[in-house]
N, C-alpha and C. Protein backbone atom coordinates (compact mmCIF):
# COMPACT_ATOMS: atom_id res chain seq x y z
N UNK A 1 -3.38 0.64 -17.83
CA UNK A 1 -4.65 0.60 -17.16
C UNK A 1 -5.66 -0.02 -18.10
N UNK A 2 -6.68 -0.95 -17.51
CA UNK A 2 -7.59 -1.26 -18.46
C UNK A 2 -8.65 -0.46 -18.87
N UNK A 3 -8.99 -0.46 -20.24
CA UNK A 3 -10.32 -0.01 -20.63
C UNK A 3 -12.04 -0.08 -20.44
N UNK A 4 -12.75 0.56 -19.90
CA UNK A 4 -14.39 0.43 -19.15
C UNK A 4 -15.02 0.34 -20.24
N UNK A 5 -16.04 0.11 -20.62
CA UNK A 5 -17.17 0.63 -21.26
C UNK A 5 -17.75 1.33 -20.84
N UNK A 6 -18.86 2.23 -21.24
CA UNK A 6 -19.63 3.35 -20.64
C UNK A 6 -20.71 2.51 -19.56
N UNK A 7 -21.41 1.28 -20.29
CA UNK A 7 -22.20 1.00 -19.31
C UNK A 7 -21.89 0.14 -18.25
N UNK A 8 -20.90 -0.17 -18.25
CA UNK A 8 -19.76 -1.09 -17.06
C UNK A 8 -20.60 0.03 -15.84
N UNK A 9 -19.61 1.19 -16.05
CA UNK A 9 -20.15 2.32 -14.95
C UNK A 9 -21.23 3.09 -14.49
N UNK A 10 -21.42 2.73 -13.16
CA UNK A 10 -22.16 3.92 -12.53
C UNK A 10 -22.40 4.88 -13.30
N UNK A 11 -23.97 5.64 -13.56
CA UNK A 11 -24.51 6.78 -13.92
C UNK A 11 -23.83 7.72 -13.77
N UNK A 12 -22.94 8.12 -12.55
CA UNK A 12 -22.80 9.16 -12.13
C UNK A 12 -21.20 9.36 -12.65
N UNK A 13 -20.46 8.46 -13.04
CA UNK A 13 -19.18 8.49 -13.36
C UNK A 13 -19.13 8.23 -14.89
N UNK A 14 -20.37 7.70 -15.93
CA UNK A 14 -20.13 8.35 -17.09
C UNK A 14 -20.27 9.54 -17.53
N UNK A 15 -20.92 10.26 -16.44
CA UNK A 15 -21.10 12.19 -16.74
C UNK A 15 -19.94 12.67 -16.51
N UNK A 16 -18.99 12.18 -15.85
CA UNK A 16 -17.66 13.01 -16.12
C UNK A 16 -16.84 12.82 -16.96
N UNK A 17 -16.35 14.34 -17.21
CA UNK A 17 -14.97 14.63 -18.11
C UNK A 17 -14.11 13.79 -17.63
N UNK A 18 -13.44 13.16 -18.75
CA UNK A 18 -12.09 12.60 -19.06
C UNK A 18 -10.75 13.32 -17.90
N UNK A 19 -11.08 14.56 -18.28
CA UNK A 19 -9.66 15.37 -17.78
C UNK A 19 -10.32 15.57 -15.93
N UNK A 20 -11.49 15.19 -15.46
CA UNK A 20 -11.84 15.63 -14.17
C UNK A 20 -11.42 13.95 -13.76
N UNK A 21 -11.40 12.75 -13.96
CA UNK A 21 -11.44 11.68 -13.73
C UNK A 21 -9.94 11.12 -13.18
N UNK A 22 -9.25 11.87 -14.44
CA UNK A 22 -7.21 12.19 -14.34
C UNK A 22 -7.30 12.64 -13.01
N UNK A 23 -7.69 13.92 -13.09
CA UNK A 23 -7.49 14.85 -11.78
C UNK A 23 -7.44 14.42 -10.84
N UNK A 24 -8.73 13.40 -10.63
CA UNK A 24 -8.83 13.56 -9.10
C UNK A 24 -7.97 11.86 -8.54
N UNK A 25 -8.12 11.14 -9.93
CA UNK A 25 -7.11 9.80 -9.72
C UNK A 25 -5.45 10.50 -8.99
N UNK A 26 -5.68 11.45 -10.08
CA UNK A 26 -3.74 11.87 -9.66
C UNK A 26 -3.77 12.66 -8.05
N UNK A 27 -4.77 13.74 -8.03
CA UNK A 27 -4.94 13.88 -6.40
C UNK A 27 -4.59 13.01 -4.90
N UNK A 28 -5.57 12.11 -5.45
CA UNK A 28 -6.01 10.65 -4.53
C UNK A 28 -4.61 9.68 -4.40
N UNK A 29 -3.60 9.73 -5.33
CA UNK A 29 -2.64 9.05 -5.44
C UNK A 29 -1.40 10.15 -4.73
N UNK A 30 -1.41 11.28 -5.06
CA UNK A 30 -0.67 11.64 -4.10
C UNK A 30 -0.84 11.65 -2.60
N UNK A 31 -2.47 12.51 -2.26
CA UNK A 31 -2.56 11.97 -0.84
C UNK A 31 -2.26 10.81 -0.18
N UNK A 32 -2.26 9.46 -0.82
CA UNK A 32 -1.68 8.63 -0.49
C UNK A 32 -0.63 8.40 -0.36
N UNK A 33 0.32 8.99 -1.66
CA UNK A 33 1.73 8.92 -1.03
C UNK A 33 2.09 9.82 0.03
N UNK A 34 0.94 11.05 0.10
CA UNK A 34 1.70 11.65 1.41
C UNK A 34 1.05 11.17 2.83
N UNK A 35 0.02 10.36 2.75
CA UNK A 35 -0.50 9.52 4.05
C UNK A 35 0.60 8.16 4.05
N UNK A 36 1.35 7.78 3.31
CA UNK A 36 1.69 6.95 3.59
C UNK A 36 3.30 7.07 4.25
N UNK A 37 3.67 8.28 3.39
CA UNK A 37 5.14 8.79 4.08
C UNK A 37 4.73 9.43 5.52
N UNK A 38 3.99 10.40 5.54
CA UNK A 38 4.01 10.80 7.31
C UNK A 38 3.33 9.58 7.92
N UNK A 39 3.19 8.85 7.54
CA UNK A 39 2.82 7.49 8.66
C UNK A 39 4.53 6.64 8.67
N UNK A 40 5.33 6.40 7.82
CA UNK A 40 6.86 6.19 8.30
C UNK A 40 7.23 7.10 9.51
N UNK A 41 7.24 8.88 9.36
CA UNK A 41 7.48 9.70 9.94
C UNK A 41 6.95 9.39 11.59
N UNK A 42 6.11 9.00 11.72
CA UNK A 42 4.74 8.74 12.53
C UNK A 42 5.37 7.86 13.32
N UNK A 43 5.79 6.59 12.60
CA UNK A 43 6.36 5.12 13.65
C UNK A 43 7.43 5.77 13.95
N UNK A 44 8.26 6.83 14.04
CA UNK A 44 9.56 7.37 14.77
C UNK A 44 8.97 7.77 15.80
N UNK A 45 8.94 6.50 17.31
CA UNK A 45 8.62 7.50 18.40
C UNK A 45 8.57 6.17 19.11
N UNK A 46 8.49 6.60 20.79
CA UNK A 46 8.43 5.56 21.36
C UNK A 46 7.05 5.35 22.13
N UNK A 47 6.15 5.92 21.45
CA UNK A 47 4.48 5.62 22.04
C UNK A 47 4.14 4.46 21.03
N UNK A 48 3.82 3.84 22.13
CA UNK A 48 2.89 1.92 21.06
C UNK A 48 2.26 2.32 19.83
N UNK A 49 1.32 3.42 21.07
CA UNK A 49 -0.04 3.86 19.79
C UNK A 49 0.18 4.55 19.12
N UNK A 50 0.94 5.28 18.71
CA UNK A 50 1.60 6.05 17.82
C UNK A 50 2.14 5.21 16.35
N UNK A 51 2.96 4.47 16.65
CA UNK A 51 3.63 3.35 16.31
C UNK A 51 2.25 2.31 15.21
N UNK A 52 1.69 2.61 16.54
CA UNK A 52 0.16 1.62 15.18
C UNK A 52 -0.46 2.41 14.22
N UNK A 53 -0.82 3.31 14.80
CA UNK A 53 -1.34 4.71 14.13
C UNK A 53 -0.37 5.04 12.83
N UNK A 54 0.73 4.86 12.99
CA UNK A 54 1.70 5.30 11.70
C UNK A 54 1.75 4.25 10.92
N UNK A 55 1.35 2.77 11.63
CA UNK A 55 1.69 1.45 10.33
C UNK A 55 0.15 1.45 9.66
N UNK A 56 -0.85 1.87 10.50
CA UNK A 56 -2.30 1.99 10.14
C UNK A 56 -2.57 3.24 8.74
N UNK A 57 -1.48 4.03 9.05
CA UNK A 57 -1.74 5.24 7.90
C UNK A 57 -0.59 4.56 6.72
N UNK A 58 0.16 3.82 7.32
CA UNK A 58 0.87 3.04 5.37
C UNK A 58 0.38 2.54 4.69
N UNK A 59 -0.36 1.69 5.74
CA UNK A 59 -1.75 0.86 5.03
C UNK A 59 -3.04 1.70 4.35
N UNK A 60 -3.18 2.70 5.12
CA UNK A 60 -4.21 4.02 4.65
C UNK A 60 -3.53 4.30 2.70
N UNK A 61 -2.61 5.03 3.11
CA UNK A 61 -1.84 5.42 1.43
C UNK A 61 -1.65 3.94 0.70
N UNK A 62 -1.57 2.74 0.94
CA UNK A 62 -0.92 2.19 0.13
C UNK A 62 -2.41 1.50 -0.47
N UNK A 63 -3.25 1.78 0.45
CA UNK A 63 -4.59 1.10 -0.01
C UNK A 63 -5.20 2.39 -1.20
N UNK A 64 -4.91 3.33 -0.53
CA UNK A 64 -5.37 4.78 -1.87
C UNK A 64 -4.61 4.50 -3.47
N UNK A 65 -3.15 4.49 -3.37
CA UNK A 65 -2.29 3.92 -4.53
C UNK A 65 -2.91 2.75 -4.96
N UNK A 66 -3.58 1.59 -4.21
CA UNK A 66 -4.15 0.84 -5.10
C UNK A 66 -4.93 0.81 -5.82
N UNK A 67 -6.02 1.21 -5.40
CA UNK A 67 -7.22 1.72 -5.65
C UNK A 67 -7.43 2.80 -6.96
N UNK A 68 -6.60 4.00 -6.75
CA UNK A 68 -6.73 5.04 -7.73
C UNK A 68 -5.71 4.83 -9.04
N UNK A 69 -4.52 3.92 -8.66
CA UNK A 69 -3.56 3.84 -9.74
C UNK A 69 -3.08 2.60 -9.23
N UNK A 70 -3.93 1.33 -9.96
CA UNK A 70 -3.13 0.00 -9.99
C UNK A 70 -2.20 -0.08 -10.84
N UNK A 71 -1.39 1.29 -11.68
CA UNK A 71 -0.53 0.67 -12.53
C UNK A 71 0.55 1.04 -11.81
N UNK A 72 0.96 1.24 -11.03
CA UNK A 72 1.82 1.10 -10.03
C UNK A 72 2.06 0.26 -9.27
N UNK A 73 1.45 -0.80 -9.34
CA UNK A 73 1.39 -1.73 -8.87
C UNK A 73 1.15 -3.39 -9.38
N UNK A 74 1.79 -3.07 -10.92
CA UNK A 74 1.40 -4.36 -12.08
C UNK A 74 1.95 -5.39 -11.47
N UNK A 75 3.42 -5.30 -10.56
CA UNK A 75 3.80 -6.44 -10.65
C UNK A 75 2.72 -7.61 -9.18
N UNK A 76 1.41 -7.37 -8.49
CA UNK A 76 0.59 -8.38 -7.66
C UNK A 76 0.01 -8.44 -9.20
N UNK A 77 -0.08 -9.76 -8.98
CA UNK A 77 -1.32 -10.72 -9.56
C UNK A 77 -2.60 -10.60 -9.07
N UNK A 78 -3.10 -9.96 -8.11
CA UNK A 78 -4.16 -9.62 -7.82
C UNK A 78 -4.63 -8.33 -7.53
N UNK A 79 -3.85 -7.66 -8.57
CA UNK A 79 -4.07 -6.21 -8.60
C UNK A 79 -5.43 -5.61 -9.62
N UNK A 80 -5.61 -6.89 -10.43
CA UNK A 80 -6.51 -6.56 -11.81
C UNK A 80 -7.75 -7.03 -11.05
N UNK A 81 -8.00 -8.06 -10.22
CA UNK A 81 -9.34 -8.02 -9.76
C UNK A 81 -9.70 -6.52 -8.85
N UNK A 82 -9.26 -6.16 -8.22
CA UNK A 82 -9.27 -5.68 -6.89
C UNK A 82 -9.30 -3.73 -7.86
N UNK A 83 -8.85 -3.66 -9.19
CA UNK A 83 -8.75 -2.69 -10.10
C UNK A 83 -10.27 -2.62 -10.45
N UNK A 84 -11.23 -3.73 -11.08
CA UNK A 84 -12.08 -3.97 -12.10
C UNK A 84 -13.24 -3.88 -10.45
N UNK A 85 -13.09 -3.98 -9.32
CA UNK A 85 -14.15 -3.86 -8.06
C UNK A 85 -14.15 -2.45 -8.09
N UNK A 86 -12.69 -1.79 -7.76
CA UNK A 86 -13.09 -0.52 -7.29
C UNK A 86 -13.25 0.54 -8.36
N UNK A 87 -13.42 0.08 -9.32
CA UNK A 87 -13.62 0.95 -11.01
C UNK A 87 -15.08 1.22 -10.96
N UNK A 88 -15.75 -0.10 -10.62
CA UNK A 88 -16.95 0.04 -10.28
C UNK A 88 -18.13 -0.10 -9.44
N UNK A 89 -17.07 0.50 -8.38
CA UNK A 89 -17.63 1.42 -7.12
C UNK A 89 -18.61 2.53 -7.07
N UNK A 90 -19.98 2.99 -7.12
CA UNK A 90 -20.01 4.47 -6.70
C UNK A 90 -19.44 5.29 -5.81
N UNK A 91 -19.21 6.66 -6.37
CA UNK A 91 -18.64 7.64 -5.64
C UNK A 91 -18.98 7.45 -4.13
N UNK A 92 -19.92 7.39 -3.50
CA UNK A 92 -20.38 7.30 -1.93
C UNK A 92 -19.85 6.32 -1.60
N UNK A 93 -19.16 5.23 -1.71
CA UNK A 93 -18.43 4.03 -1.29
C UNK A 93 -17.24 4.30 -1.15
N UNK A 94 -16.76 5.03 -2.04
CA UNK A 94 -15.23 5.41 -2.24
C UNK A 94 -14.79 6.96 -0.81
N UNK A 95 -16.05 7.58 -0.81
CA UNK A 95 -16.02 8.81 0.24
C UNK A 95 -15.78 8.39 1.36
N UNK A 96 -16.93 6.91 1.16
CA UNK A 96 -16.59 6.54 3.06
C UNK A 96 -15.88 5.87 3.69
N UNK A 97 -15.07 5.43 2.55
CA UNK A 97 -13.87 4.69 2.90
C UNK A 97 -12.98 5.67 2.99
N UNK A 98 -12.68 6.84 2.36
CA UNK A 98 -11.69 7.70 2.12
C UNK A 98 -12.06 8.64 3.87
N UNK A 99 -13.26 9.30 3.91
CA UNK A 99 -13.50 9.65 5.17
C UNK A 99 -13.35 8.75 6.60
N UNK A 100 -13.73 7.87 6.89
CA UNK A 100 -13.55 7.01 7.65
C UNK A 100 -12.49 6.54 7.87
N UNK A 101 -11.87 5.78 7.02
CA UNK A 101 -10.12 5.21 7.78
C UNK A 101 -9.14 6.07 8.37
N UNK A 102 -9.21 7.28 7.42
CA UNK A 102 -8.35 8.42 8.58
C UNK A 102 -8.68 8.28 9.97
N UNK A 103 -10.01 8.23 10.35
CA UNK A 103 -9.98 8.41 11.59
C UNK A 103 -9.35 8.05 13.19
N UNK A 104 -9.36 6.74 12.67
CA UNK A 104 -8.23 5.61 13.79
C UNK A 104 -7.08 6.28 13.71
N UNK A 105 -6.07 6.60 12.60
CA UNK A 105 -4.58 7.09 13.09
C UNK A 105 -5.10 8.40 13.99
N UNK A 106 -6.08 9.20 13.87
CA UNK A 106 -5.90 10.04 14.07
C UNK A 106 -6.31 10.27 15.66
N UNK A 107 -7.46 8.87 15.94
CA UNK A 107 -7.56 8.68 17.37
C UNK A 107 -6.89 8.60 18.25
N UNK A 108 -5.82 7.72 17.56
CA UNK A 108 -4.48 7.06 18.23
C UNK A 108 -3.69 7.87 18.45
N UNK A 109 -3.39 8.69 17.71
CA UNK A 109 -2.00 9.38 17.74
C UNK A 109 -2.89 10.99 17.77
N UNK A 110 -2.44 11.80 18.85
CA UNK A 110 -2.72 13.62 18.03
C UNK A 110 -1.97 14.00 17.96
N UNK A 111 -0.19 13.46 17.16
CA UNK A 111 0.46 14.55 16.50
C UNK A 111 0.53 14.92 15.23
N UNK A 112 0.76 16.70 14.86
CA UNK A 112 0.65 16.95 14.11
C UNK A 112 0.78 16.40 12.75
N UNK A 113 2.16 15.73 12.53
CA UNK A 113 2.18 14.86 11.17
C UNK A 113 1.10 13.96 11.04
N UNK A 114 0.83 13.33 11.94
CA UNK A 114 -0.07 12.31 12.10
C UNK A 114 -1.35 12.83 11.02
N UNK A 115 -2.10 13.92 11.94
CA UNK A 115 -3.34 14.70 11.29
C UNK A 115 -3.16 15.41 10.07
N UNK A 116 -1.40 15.92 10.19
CA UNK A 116 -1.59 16.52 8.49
C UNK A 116 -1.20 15.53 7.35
N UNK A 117 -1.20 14.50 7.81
CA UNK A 117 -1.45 13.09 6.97
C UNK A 117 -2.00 12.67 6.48
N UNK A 118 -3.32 12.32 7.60
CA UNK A 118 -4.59 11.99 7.29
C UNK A 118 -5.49 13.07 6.52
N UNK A 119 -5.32 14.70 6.78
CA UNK A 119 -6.28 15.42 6.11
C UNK A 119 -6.16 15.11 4.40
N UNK A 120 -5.23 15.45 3.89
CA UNK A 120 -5.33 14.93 2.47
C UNK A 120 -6.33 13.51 1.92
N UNK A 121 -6.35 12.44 2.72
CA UNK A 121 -7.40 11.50 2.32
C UNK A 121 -8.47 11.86 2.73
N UNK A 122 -8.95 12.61 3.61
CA UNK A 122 -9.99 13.58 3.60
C UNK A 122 -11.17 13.82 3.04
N UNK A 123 -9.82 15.01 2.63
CA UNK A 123 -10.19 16.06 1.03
C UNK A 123 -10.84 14.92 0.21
N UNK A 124 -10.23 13.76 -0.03
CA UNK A 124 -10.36 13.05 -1.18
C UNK A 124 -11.93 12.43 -1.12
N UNK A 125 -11.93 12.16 0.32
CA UNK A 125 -13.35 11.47 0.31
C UNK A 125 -14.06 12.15 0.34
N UNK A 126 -13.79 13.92 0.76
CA UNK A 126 -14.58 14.80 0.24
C UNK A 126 -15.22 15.16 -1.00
N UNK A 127 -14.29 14.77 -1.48
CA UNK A 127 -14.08 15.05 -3.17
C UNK A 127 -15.03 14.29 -3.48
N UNK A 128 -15.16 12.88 -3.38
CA UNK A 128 -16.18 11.70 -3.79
C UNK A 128 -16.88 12.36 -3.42
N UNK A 129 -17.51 12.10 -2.16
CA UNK A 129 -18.74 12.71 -1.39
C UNK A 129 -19.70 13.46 -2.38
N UNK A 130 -19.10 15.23 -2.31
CA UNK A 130 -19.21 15.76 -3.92
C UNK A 130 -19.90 15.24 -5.09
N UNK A 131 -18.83 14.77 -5.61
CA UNK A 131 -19.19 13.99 -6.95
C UNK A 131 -20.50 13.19 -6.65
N UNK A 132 -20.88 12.28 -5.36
CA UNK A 132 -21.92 11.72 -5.53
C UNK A 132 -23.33 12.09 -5.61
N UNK A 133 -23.39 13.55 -5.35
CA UNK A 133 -24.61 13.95 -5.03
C UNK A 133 -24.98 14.39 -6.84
N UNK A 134 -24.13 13.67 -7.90
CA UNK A 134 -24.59 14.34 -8.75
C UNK A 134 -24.40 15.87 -9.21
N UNK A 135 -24.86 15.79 -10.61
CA UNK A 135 -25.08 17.56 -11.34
C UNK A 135 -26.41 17.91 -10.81
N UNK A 136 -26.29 19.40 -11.06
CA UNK A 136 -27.35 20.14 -10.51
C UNK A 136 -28.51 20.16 -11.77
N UNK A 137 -29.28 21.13 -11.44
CA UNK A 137 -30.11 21.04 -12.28
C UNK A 137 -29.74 22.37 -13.37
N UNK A 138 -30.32 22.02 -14.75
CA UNK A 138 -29.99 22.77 -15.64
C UNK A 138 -30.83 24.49 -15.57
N UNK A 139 -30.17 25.57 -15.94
CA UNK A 139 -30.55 26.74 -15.15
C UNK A 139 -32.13 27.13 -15.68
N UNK A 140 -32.70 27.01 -16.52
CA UNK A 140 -33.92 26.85 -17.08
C UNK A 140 -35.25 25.63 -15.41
N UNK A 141 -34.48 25.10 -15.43
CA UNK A 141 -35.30 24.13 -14.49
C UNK A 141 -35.08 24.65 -12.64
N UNK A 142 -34.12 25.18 -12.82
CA UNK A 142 -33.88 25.94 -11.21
C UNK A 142 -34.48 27.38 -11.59
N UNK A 143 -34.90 28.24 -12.66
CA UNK A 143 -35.78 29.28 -12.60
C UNK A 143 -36.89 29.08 -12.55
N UNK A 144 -37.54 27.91 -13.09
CA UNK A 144 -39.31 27.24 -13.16
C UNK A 144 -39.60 26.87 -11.68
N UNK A 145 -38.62 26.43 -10.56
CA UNK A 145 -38.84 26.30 -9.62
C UNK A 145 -38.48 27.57 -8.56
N UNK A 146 -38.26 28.43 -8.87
CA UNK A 146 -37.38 29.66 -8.05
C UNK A 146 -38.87 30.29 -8.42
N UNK A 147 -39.75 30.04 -9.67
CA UNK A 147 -40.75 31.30 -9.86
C UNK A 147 -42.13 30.46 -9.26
N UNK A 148 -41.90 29.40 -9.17
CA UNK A 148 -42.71 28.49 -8.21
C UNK A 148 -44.19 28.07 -9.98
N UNK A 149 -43.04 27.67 -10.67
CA UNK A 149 -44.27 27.25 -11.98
C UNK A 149 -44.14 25.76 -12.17
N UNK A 150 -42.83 25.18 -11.85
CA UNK A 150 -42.98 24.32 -11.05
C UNK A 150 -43.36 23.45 -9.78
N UNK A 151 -44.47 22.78 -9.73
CA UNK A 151 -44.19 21.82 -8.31
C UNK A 151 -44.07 20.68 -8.35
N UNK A 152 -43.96 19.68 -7.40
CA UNK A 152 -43.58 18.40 -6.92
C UNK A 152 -45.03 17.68 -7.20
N UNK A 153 -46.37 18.03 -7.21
CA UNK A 153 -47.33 17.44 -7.44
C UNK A 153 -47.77 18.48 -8.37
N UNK A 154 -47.97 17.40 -9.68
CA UNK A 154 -48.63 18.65 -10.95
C UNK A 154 -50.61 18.91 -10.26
N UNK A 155 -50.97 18.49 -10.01
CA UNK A 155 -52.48 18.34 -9.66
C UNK A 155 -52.87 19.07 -8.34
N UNK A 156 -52.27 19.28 -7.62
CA UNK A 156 -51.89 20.15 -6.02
C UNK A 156 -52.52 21.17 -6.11
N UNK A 157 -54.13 21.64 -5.49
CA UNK A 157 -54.86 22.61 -5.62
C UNK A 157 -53.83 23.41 -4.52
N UNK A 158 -54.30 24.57 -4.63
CA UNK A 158 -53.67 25.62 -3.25
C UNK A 158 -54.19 25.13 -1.96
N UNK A 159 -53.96 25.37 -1.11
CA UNK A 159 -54.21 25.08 0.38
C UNK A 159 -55.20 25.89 0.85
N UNK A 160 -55.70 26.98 0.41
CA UNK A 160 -57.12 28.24 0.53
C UNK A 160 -58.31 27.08 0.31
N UNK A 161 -58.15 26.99 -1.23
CA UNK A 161 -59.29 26.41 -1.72
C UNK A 161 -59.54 25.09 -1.28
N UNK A 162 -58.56 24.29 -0.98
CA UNK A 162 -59.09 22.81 0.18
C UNK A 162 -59.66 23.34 1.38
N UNK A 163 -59.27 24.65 1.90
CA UNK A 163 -60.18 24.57 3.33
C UNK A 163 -61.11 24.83 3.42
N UNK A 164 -61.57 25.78 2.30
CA UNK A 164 -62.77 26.57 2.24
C UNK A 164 -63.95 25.66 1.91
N UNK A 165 -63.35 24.27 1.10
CA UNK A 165 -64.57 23.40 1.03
C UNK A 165 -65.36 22.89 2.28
N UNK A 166 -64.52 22.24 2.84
CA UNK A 166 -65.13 21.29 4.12
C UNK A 166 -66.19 22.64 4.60
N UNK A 167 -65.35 23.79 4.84
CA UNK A 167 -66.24 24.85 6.08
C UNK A 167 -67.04 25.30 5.67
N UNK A 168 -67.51 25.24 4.39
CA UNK A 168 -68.64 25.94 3.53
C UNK A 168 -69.72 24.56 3.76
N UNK A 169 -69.32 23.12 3.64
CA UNK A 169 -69.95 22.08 3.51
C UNK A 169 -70.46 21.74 4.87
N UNK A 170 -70.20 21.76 5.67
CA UNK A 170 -70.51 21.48 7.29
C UNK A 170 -70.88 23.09 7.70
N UNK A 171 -71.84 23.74 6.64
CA UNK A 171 -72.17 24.97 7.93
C UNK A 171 -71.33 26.02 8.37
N UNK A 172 -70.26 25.83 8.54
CA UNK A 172 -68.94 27.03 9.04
C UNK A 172 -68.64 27.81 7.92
N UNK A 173 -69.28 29.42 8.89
CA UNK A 173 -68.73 30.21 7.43
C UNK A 173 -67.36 31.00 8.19
């Protein structure tokens, strides 16, 4: 696999651990191999749409295996461009591709293998999804706002003392 630099990548993917990055590559690569085997399973049948639905989910896994682990795939020549695009992808690109393409096999076809096929790529774009919204805030900065000593406008009088001006100024007591 090739080597990134830190600033090659997205903000949000140099904050992760090394060992969370493995994880979810090796995840994403199995769901694929298992979207891509119950989509074989899938074309055993004699419904059309079924039949598309199962060549649509090989293509589903075999596009995940590319994507998460091009080294499985050294021997295309155009595996290293298509590696160095989706490396530096943000997480929300990768979710909605991962959420979204399931959906067609699953239009097409409602049998069970079919759907317990597709849920694993899912998860995965779940997983992105997740990851994109970022870390939370550090627990010092979620108590300054929980005790309300923080706000969103530092200068923000209370809402009492703005009304009381005008009605004192125009006569209204």
């Amino acid at each position: 696999m090739m080597q990134e630099e830190k600033g090659d990548l997205p903000e949000q993917q140099q904050t992760q651990p090394w060992w969370f990055k493995w994880a979810q590559k090796t995840a994403c690569v199995i769901s694929g191999i298992i979207c891509a085997v119950t989509g074989i399973v899938v074309c055993i049948t004699f419904h059309p749409l079924c039949i598309v639905a199962g060549v649509f989910q090989v293509m589903i896994g075999a596009l995940m295996v590319i994507l998460e682990a091009p080294c499985c795939c050294v021997y295309l020549d155009f595996i290293d461009k298509i590696t160095k695009f989706s490396e530096n992808r943000p997480h929300w690109q990768k979710a909605v591709i991962y959420c979204v393409l399931p959906i067609l096999p699953i239009a097409l076809c409602h049998g069970v293998t079919n759907i317990l096929g597709c849920i694993p790529v899912i998860l995965c774009g779940l997983s992105f999804a997740y990851l994109s919204l970022g870390q939370k805030a550090s627990r010092e900065e979620m108590l300054q706002t929980a005790r309300g000593e923080q706000s969103l406008v530092n200068n923000a009088a209370p809402m009492a003392q703005k009304d009381a001006e005008p009605k004192q100024k125009a006569g209204i007591v």
